[in-house]
Protein backbone atom coordinates (compact mmCIF):
# COMPACT_ATOMS: atom_id res chain seq x y z
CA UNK A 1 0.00 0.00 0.00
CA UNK A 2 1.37 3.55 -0.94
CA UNK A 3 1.53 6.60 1.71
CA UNK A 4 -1.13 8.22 -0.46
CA UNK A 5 -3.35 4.73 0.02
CA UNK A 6 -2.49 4.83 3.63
CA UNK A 7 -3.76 8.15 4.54
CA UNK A 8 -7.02 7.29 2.01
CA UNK A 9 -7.48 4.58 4.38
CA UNK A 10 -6.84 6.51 7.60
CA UNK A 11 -9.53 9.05 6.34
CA UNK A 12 -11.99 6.73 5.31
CA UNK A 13 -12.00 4.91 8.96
CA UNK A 14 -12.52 7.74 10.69
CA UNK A 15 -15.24 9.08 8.67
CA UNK A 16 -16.72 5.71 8.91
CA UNK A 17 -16.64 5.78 12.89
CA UNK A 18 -19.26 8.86 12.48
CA UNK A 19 -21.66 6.55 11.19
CA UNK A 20 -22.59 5.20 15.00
CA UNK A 21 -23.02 9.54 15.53
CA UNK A 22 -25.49 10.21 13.02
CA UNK A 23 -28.13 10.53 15.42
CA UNK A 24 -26.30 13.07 17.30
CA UNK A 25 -25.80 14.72 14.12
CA UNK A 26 -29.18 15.14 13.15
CA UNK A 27 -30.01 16.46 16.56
CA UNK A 28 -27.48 18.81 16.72
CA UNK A 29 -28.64 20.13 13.35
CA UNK A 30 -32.51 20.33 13.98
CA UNK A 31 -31.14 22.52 16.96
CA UNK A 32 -29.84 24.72 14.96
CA UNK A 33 -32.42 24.99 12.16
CA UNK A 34 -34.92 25.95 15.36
CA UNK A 35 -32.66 28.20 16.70
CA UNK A 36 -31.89 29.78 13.10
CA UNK A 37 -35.84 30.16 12.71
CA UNK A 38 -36.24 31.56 15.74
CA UNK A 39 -34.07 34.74 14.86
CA UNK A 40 -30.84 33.34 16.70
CA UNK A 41 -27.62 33.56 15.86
CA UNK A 42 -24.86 30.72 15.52
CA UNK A 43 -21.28 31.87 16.54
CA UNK A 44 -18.19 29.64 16.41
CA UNK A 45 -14.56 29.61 18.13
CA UNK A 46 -11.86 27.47 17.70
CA UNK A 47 -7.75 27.51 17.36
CA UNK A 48 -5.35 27.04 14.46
CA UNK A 49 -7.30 25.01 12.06
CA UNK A 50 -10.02 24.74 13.72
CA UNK A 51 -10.45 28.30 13.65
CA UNK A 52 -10.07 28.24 10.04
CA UNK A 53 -12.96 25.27 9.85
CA UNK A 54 -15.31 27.76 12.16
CA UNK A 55 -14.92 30.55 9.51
CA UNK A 56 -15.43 28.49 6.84
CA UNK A 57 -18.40 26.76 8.18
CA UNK A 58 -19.89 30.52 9.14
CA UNK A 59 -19.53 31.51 5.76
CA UNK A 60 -21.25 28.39 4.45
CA UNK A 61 -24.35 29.61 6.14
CA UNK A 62 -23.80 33.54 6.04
CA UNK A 63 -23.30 33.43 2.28
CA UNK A 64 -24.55 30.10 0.63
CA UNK A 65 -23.65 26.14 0.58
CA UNK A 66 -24.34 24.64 -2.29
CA UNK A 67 -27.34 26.42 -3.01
CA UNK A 68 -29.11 30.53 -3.44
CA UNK A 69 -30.81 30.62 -0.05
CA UNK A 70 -31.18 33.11 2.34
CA UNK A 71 -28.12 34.18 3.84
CA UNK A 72 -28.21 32.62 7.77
CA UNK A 73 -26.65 34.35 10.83
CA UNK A 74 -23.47 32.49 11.22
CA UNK A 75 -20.29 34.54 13.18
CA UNK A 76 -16.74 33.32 13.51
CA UNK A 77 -15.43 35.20 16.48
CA UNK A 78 -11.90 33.85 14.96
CA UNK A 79 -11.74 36.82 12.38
CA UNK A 80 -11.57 40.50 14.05
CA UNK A 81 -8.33 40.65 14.40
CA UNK A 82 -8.62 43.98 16.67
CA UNK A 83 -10.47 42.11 18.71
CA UNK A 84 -8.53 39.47 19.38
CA UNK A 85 -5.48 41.25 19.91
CA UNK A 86 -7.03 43.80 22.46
CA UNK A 87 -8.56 41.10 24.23
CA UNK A 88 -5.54 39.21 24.30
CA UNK A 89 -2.99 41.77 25.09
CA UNK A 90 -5.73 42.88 28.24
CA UNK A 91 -6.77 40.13 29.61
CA UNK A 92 -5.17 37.20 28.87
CA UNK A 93 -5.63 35.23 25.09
CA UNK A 94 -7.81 32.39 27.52
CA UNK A 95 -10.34 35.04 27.07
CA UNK A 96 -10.12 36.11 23.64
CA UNK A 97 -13.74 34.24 22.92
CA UNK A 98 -15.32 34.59 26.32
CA UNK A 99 -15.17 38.05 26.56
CA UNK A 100 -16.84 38.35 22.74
CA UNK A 101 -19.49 35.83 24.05
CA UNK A 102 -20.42 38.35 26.99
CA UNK A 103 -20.62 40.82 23.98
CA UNK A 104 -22.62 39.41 21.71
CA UNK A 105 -24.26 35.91 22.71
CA UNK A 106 -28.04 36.54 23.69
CA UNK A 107 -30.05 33.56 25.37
CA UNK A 108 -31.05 31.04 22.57
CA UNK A 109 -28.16 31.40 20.66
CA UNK A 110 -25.90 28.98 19.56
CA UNK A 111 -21.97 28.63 20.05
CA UNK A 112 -20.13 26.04 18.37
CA UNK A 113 -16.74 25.11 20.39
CA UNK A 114 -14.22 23.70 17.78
CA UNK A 115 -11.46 21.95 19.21
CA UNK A 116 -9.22 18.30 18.10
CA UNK A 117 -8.31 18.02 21.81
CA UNK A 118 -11.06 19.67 23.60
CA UNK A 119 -8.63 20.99 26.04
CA UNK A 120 -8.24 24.60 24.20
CA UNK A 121 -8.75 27.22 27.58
CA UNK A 122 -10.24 29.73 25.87
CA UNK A 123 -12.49 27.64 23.91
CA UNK A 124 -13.56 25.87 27.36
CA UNK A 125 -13.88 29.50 28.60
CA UNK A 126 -16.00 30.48 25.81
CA UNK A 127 -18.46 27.27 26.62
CA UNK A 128 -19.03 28.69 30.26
CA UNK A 129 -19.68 32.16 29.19
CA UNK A 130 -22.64 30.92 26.68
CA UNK A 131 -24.16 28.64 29.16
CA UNK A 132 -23.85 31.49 31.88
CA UNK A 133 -25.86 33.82 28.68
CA UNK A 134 -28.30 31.05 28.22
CA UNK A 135 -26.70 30.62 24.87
CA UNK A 136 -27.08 26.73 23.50
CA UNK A 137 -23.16 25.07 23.49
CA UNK A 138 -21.91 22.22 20.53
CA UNK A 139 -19.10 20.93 20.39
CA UNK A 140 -16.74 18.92 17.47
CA UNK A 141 -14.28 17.62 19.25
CA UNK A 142 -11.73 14.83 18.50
CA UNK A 143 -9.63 12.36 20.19
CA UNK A 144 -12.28 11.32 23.69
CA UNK A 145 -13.72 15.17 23.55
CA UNK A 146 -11.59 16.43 26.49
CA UNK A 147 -12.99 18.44 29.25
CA UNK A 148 -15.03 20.30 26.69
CA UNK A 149 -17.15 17.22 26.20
CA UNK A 150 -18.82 18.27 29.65
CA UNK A 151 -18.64 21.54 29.31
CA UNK A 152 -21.14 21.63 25.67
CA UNK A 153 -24.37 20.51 25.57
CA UNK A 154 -24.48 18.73 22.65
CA UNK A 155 -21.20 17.58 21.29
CA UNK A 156 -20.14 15.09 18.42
CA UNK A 157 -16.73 13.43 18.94
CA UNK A 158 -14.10 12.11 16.31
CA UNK A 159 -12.85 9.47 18.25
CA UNK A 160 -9.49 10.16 16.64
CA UNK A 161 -5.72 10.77 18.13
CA UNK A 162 -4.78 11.98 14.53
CA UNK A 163 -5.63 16.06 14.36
CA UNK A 164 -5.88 15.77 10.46
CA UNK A 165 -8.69 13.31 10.72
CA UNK A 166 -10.44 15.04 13.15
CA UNK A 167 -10.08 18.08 11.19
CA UNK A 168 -11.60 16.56 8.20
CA UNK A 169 -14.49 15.21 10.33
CA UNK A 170 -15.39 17.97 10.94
CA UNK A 171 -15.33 20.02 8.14
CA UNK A 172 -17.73 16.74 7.35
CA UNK A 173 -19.87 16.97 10.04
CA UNK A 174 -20.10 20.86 9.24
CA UNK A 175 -20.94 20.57 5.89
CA UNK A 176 -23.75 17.94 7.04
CA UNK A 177 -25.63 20.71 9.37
CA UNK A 178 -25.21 23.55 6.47
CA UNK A 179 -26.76 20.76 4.20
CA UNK A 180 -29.74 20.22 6.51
């Protein structure tokens, strides 16, 4: 088997280990079509590539996935970087997504905690601010979901040590909720 079969094979396991998730899935996506039709919000955090999946997955819904639809409120709090700096440089870059949670977050929205470990502080910090706002918490996590896993509400885990499998798991499992 070649290196490129290999990894083929890596990616195809893990994507097959969602299969025993799909429930969760679903559920996690009917939550957010009620929340979406109930004039909330979805906002998303994550670090490194994970912040690039929550961007990408916001702009799936803000702008369009695969189809002309109404554009959907969908906020990567990944992206201002004026933000992030200021809260980083003032209080500490464990609260770079908390403290924009406290800004924006209203009860009934959603927050989406991105995270391969689910041991990211300020992602874990972010998840206690929405609950504290009344704001629903999900979670894509990988490898056994961390502490994160109890700190979300709903959470789908990629039961994967590998970060690039997780990654593309997600990106899956995100493509999956825009779809529904």
């Amino acid at each position: 088997m070649t290196f490129v079969q290999e990894l083929l094979e890596a990616h195809l396991s893990a994507v097959s280990q969602l299969h025993a998730q799909s429930a969760r899935i679903v559920e996690i996506g009917n939550i957010l079509i009620d929340c979406l039709r109930a004039g909330g919000r979805l906002y998303l955090c994550g670090n490194g590539g994970s912040a690039a999946d929550a961007q990408h997955l916001a702009t799936e819904l803000a702008c369009r996935y695969e189809t002309i639809r109404p554009g959907l409120p969908a906020i990567a709090l990944t992206t201002d970087s004026s933000m992030l700096t200021a809260i980083g440089n003032d209080m500490g870059f464990e609260h770079i997504f908390a403290r924009q949670v406290e800004a924006f977050v209203r009860p009934g929205d959603i927050l989406m905690c991105i995270s391969t470990s689910g041991e990211s502080r300020n992602v874990m910090a972010a998840a206690a601010a929405a609950r504290a706002r009344g704001a629903v918490t999900v979670g894509l996590l990988g490898k056994n979901g961390g502490r994160l896993r109890n700190l979300v509400d709903h959470s789908v885990v990629v039961p994967s040590e590998n970060t690039a499998r997780v990654q593309e798991c997600h990106i899956l499992i995100g493509h999956i909720l825009c779809a529904m």
